[in-house]
PDB file of N, CA and C in Angstrom:
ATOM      1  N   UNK A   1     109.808 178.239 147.871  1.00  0.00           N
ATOM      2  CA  UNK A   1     110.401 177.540 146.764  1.00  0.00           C
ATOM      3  C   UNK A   1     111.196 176.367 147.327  1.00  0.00           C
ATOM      4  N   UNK A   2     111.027 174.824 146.750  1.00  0.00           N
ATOM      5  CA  UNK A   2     111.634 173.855 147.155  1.00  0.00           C
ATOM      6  C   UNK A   2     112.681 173.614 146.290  1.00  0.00           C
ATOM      7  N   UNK A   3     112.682 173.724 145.069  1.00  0.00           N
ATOM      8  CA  UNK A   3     113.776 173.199 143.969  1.00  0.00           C
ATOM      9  C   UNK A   3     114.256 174.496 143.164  1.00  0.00           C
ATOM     10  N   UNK A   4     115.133 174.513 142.321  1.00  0.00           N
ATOM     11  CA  UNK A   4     115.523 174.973 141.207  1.00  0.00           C
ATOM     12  C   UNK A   4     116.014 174.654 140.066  1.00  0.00           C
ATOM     13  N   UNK A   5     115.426 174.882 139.114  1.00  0.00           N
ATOM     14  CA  UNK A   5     116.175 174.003 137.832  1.00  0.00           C
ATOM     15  C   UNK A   5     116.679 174.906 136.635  1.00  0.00           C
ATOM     16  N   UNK A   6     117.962 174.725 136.245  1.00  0.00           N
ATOM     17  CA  UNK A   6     118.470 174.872 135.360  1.00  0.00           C
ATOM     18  C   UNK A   6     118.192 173.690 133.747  1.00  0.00           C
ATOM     19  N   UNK A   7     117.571 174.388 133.085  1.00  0.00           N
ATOM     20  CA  UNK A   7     117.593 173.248 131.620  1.00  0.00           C
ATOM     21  C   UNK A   7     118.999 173.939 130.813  1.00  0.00           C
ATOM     22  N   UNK A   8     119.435 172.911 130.474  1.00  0.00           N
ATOM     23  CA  UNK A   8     120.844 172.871 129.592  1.00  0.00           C
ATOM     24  C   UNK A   8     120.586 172.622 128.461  1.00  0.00           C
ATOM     25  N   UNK A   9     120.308 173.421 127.505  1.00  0.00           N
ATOM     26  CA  UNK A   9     119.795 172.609 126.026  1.00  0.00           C
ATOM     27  C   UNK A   9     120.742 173.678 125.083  1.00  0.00           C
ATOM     28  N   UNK A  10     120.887 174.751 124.916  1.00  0.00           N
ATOM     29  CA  UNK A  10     121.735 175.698 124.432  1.00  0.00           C
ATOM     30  C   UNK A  10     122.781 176.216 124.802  1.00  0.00           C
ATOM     31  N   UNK A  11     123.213 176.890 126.405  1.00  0.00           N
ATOM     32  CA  UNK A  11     123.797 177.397 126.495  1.00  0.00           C
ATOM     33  C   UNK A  11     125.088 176.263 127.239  1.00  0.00           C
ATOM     34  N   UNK A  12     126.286 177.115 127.535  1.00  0.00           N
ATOM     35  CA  UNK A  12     127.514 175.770 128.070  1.00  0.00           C
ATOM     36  C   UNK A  12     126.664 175.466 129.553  1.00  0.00           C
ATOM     37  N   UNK A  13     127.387 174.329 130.273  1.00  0.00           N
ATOM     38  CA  UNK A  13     127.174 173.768 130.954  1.00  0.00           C
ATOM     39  C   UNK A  13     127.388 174.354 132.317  1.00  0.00           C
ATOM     40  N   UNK A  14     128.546 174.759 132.244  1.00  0.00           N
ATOM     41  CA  UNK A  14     129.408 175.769 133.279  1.00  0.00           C
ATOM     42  C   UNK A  14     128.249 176.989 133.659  1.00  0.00           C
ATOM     43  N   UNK A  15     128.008 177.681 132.631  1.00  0.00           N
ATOM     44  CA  UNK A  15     127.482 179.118 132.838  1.00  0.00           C
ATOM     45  C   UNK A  15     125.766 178.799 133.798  1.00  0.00           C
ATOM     46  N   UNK A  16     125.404 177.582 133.493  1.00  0.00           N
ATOM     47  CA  UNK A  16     123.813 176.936 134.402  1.00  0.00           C
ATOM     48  C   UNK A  16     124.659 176.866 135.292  1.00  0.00           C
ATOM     49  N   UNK A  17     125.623 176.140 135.784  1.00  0.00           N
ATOM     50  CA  UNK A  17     125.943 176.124 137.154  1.00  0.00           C
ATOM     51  C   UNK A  17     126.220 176.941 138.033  1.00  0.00           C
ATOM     52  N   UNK A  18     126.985 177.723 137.130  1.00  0.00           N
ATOM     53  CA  UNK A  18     127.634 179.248 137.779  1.00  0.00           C
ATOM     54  C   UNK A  18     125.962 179.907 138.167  1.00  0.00           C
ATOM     55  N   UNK A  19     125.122 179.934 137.401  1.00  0.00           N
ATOM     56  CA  UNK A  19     123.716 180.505 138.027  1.00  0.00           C
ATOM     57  C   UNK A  19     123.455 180.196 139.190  1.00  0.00           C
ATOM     58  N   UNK A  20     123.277 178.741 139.195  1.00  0.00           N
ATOM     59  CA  UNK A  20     122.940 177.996 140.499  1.00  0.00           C
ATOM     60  C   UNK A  20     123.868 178.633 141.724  1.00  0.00           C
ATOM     61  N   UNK A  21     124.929 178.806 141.446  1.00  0.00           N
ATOM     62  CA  UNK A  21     126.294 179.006 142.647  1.00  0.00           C
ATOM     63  C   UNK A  21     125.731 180.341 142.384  1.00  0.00           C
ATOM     64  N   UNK A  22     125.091 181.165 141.693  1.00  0.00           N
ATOM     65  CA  UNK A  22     124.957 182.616 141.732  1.00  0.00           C
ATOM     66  C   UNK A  22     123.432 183.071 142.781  1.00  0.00           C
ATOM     67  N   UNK A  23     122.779 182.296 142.472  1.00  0.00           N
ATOM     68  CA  UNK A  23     121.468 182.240 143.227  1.00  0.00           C
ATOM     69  C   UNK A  23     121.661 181.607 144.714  1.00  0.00           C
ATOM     70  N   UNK A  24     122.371 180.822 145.039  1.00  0.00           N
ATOM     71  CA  UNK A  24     122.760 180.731 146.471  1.00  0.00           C
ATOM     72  C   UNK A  24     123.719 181.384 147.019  1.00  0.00           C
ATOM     73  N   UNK A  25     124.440 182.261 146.486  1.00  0.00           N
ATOM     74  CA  UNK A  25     125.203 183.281 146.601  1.00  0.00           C
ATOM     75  C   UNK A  25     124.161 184.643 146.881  1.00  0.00           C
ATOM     76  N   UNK A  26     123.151 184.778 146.653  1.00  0.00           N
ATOM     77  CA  UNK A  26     122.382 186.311 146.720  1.00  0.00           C
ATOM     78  C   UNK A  26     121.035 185.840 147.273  1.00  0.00           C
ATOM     79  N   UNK A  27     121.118 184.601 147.769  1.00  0.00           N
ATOM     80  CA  UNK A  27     120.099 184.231 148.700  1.00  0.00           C
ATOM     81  C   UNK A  27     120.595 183.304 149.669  1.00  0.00           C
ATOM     82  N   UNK A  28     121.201 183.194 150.432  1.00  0.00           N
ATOM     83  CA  UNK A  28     121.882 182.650 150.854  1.00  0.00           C
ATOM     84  C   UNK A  28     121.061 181.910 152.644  1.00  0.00           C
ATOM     85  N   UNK A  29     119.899 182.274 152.897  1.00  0.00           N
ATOM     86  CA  UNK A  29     119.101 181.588 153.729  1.00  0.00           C
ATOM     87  C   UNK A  29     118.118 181.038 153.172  1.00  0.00           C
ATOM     88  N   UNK A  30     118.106 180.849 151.561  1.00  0.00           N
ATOM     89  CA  UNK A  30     117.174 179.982 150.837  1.00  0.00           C
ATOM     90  C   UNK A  30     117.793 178.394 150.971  1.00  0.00           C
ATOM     91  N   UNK A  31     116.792 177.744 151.880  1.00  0.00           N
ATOM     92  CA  UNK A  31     117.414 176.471 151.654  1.00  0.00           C
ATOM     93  C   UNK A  31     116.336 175.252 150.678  1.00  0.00           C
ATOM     94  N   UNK A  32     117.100 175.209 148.821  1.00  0.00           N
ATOM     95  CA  UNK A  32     116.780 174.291 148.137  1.00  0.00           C
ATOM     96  C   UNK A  32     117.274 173.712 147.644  1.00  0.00           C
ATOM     97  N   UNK A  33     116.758 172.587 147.012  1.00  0.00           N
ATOM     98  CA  UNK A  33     117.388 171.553 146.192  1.00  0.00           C
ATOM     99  C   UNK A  33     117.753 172.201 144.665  1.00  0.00           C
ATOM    100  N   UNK A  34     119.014 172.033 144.320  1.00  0.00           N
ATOM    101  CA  UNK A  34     119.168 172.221 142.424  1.00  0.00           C
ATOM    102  C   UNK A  34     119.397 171.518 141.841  1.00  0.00           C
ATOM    103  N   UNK A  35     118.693 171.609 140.529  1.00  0.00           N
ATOM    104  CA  UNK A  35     118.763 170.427 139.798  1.00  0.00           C
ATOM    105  C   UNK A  35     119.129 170.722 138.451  1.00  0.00           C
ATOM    106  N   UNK A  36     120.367 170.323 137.711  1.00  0.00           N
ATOM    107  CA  UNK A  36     120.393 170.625 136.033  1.00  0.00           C
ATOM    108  C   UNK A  36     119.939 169.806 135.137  1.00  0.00           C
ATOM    109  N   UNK A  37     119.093 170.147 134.414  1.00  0.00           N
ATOM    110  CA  UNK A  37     118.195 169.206 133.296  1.00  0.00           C
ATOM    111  C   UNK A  37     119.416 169.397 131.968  1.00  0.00           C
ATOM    112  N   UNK A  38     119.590 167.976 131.673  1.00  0.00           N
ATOM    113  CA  UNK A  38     120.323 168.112 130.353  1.00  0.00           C
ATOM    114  C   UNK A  38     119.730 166.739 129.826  1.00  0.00           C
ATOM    115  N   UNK A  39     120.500 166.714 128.309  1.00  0.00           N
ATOM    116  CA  UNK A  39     120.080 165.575 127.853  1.00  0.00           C
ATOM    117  C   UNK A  39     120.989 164.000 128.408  1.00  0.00           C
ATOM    118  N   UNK A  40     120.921 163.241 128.534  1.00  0.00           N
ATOM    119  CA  UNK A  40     121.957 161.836 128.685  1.00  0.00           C
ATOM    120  C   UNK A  40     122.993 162.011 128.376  1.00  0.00           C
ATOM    121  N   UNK A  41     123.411 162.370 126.873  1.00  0.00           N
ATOM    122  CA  UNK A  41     124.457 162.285 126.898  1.00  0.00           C
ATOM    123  C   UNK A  41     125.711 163.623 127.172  1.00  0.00           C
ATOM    124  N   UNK A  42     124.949 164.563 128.218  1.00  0.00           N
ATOM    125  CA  UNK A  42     125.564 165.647 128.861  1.00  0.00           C
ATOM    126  C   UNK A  42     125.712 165.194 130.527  1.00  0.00           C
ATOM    127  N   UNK A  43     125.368 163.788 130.861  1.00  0.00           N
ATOM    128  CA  UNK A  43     125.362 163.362 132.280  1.00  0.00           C
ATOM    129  C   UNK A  43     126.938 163.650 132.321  1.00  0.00           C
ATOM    130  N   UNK A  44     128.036 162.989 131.835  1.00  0.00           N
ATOM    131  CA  UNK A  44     129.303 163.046 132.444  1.00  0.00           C
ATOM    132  C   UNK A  44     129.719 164.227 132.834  1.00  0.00           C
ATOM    133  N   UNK A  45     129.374 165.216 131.593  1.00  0.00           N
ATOM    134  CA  UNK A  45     129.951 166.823 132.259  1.00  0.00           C
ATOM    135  C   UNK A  45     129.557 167.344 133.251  1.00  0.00           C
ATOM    136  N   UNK A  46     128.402 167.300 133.027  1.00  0.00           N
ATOM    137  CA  UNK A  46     127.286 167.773 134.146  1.00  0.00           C
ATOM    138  C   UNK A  46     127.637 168.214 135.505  1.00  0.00           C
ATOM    139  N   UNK A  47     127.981 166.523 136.146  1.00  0.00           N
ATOM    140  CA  UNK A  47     128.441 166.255 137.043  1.00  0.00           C
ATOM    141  C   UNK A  47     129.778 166.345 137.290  1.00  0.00           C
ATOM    142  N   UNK A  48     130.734 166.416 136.348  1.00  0.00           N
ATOM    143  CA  UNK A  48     132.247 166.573 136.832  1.00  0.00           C
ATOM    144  C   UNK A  48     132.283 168.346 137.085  1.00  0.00           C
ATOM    145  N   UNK A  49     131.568 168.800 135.988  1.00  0.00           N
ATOM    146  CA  UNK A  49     131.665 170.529 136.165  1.00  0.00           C
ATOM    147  C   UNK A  49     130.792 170.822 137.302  1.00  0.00           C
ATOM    148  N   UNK A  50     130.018 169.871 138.109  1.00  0.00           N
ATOM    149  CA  UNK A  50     129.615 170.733 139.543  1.00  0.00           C
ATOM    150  C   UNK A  50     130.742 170.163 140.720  1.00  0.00           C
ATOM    151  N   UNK A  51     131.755 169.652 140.437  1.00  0.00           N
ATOM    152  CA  UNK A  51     132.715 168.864 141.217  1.00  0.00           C
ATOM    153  C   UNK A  51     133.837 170.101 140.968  1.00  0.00           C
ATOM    154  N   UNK A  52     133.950 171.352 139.923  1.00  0.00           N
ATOM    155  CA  UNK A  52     134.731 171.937 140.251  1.00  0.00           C
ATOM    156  C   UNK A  52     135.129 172.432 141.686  1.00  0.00           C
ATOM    157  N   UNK A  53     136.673 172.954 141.323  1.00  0.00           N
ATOM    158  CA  UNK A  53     137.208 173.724 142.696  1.00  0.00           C
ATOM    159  C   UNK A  53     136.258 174.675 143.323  1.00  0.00           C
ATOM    160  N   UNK A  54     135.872 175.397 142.167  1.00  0.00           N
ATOM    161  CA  UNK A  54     135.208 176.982 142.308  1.00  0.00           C
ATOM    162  C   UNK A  54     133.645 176.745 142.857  1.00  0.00           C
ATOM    163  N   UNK A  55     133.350 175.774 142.718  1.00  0.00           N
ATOM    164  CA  UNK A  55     131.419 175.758 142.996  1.00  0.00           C
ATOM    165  C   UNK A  55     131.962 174.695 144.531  1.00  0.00           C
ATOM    166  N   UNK A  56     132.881 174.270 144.973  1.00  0.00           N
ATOM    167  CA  UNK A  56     133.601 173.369 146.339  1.00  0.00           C
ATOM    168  C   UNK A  56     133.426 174.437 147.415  1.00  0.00           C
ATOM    169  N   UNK A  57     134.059 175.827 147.065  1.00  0.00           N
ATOM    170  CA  UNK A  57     134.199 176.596 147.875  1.00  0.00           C
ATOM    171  C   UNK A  57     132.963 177.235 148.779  1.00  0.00           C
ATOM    172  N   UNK A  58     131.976 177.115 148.737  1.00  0.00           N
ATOM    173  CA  UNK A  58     130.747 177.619 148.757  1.00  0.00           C
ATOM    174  C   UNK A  58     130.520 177.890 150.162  1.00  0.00           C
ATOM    175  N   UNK A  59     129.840 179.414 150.841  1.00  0.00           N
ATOM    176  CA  UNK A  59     129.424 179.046 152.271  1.00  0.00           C
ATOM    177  C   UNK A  59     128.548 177.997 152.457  1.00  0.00           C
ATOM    178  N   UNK A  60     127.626 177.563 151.863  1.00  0.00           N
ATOM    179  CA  UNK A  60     126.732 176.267 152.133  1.00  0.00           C
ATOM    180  C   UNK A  60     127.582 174.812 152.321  1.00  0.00           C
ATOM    181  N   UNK A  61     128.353 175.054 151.741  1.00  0.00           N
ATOM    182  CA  UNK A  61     129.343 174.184 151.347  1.00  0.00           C
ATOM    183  C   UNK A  61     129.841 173.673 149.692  1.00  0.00           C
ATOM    184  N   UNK A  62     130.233 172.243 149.465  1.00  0.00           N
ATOM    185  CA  UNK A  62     129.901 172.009 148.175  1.00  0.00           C
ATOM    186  C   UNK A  62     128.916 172.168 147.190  1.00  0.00           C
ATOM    187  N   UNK A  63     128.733 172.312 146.149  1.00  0.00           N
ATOM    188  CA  UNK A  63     127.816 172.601 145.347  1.00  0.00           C
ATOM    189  C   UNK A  63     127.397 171.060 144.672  1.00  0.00           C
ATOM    190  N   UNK A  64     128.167 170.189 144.836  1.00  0.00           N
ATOM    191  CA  UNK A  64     127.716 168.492 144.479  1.00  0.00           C
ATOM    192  C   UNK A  64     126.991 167.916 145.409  1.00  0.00           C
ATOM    193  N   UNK A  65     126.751 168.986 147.070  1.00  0.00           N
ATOM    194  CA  UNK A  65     125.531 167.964 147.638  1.00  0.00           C
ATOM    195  C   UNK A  65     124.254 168.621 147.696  1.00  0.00           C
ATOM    196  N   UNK A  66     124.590 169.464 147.182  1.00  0.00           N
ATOM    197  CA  UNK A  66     122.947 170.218 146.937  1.00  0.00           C
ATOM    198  C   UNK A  66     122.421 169.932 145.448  1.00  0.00           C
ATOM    199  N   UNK A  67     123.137 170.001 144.276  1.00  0.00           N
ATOM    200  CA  UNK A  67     122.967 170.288 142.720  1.00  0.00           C
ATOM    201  C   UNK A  67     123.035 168.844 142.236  1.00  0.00           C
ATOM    202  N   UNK A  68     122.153 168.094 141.972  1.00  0.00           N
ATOM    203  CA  UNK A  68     121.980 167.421 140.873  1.00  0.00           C
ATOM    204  C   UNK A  68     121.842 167.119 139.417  1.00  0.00           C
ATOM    205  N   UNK A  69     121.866 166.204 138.881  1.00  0.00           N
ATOM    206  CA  UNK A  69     121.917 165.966 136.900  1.00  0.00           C
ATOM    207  C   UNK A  69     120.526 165.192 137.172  1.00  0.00           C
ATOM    208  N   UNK A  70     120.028 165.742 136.228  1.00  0.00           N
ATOM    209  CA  UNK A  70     118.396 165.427 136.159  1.00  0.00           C
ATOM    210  C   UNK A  70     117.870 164.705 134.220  1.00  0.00           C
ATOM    211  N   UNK A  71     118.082 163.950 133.372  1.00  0.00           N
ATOM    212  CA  UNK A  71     118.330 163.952 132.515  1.00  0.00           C
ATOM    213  C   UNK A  71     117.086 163.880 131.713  1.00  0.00           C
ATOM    214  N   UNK A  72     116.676 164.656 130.570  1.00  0.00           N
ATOM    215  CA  UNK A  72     115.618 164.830 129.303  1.00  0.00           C
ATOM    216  C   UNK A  72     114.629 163.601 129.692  1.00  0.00           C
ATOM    217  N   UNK A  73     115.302 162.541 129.914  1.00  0.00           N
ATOM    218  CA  UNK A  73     114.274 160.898 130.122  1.00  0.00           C
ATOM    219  C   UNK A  73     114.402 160.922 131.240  1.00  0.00           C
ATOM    220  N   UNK A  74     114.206 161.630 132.345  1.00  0.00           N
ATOM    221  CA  UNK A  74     113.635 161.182 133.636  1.00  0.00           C
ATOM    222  C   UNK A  74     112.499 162.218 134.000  1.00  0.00           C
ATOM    223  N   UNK A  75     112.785 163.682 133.007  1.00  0.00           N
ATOM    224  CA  UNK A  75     111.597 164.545 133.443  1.00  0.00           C
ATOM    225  C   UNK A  75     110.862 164.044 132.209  1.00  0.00           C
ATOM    226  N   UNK A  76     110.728 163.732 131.078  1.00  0.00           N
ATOM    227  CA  UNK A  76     109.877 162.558 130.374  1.00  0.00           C
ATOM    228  C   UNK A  76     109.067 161.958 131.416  1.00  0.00           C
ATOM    229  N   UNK A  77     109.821 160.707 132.130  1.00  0.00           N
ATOM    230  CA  UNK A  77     109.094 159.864 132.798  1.00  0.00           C
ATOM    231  C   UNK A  77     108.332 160.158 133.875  1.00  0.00           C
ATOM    232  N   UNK A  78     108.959 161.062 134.674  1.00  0.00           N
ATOM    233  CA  UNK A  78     108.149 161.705 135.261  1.00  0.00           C
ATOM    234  C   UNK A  78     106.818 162.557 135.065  1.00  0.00           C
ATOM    235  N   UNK A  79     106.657 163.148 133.694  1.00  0.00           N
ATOM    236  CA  UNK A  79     105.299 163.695 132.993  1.00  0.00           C
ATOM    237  C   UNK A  79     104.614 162.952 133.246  1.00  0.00           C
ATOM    238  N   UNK A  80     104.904 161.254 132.701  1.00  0.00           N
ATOM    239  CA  UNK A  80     104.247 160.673 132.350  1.00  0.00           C
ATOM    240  C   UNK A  80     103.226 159.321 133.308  1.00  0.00           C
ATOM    241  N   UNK A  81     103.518 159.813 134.628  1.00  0.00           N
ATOM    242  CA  UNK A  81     103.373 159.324 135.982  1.00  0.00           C
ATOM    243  C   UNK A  81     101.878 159.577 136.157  1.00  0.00           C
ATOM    244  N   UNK A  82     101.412 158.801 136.459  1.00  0.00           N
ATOM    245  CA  UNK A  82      99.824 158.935 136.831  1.00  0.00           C
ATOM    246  C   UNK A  82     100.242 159.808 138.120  1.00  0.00           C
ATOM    247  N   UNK A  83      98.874 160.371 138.273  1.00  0.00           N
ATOM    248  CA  UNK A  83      98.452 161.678 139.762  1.00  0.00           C
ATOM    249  C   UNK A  83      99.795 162.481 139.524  1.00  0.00           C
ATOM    250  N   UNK A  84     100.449 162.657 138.729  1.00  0.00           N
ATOM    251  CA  UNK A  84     101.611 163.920 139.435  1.00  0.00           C
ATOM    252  C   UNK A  84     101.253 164.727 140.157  1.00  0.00           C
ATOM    253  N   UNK A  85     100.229 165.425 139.699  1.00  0.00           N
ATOM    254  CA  UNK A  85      99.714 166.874 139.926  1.00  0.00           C
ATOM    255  C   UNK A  85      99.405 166.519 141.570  1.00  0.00           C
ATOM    256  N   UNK A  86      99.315 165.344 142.244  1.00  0.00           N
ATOM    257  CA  UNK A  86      98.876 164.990 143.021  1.00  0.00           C
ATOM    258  C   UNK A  86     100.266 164.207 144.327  1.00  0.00           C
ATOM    259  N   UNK A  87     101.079 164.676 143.853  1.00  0.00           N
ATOM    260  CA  UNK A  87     102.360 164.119 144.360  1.00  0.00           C
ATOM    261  C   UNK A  87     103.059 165.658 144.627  1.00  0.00           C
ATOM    262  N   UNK A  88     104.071 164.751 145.755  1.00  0.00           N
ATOM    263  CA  UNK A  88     104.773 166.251 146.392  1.00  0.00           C
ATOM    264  C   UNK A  88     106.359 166.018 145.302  1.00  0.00           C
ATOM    265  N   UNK A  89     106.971 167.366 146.023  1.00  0.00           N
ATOM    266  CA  UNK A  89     108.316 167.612 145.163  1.00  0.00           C
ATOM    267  C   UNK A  89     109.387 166.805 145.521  1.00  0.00           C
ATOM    268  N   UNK A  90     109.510 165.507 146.532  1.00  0.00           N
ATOM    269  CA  UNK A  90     110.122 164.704 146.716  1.00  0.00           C
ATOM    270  C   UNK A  90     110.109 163.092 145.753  1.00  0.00           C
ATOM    271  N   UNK A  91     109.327 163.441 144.979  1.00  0.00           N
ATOM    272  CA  UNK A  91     109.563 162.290 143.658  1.00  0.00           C
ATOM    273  C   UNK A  91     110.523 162.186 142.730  1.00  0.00           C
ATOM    274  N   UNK A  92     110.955 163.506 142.887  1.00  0.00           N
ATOM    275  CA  UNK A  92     111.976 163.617 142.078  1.00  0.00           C
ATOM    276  C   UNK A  92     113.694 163.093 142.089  1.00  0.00           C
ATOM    277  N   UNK A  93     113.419 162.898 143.492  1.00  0.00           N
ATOM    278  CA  UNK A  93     114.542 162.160 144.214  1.00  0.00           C
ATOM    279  C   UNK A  93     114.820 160.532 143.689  1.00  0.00           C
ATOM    280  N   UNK A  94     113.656 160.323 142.907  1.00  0.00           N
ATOM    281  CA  UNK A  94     114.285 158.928 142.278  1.00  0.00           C
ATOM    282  C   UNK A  94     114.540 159.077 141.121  1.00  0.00           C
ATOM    283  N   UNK A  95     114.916 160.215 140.737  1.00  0.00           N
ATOM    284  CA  UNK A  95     115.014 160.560 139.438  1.00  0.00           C
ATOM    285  C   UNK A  95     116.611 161.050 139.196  1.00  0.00           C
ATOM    286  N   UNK A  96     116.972 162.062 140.418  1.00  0.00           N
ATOM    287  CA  UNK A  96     118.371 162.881 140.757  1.00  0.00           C
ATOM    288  C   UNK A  96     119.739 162.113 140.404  1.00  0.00           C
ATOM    289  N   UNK A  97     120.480 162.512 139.941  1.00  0.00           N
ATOM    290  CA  UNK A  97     121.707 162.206 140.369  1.00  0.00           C
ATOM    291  C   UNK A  97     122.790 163.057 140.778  1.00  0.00           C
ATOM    292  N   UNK A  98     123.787 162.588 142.008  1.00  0.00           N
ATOM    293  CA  UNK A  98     124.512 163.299 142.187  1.00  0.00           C
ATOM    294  C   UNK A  98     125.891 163.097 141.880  1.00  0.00           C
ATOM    295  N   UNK A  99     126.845 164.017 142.096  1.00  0.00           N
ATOM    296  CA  UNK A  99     128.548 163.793 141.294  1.00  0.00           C
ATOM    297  C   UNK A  99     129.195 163.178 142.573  1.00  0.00           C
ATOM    298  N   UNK A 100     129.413 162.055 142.428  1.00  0.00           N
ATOM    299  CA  UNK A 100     130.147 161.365 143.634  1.00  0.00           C
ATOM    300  C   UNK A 100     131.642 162.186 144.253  1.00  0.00           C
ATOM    301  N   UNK A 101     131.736 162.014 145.388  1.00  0.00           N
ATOM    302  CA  UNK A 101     132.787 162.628 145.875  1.00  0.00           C
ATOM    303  C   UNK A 101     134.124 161.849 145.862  1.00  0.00           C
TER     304      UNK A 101
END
């Protein structure tokens, strides 16, 4: 497994992250990328709630340099990419954002 994604469409914002910090917590020689899918206008939280104290503490370390905001219109645009199926899991990297430090 290279990535993980959390979609944010119902539940709070916090409780996807806390997953993420929960899944590298009980796998803890899994080394992947996370990513939270929300809509645009959930980018600000997104990212300030993976900047908490509590997801900082982490044996990996921070949880803002692994966990990205991935937003509704970039996995859109990405569908909509000629060859996907034909592309590796590093495309997505122009898509990511992360919570500045």
């Amino acid at each position: 497994m290279a990535r993980a994604f959390e979609i944010e469409h119902t539940t709070a914002i916090y409780s996807g992250i806390l997953r993420m910090a929960d899944l590298l917590a009980l796998q803890p020689n899994m080394n992947i990328r996370l990513h939270i899918v929300a809509p645009d206008e959930k980018r600000d939280k997104v990212l300030r709630e993976i900047k908490r104290p509590v997801f900082s503490l982490l044996d990996r370390g921070p949880l803002y340099e692994t966990c990205t905001f991935v937003s509704y219109e970039a996995v859109e645009a990405l569908f909509s990419t000629p060859h996907l199926a034909h592309m590796s899991d590093t495309i997505i990297e122009e898509y990511e954002e992360f919570a500045e430090d």
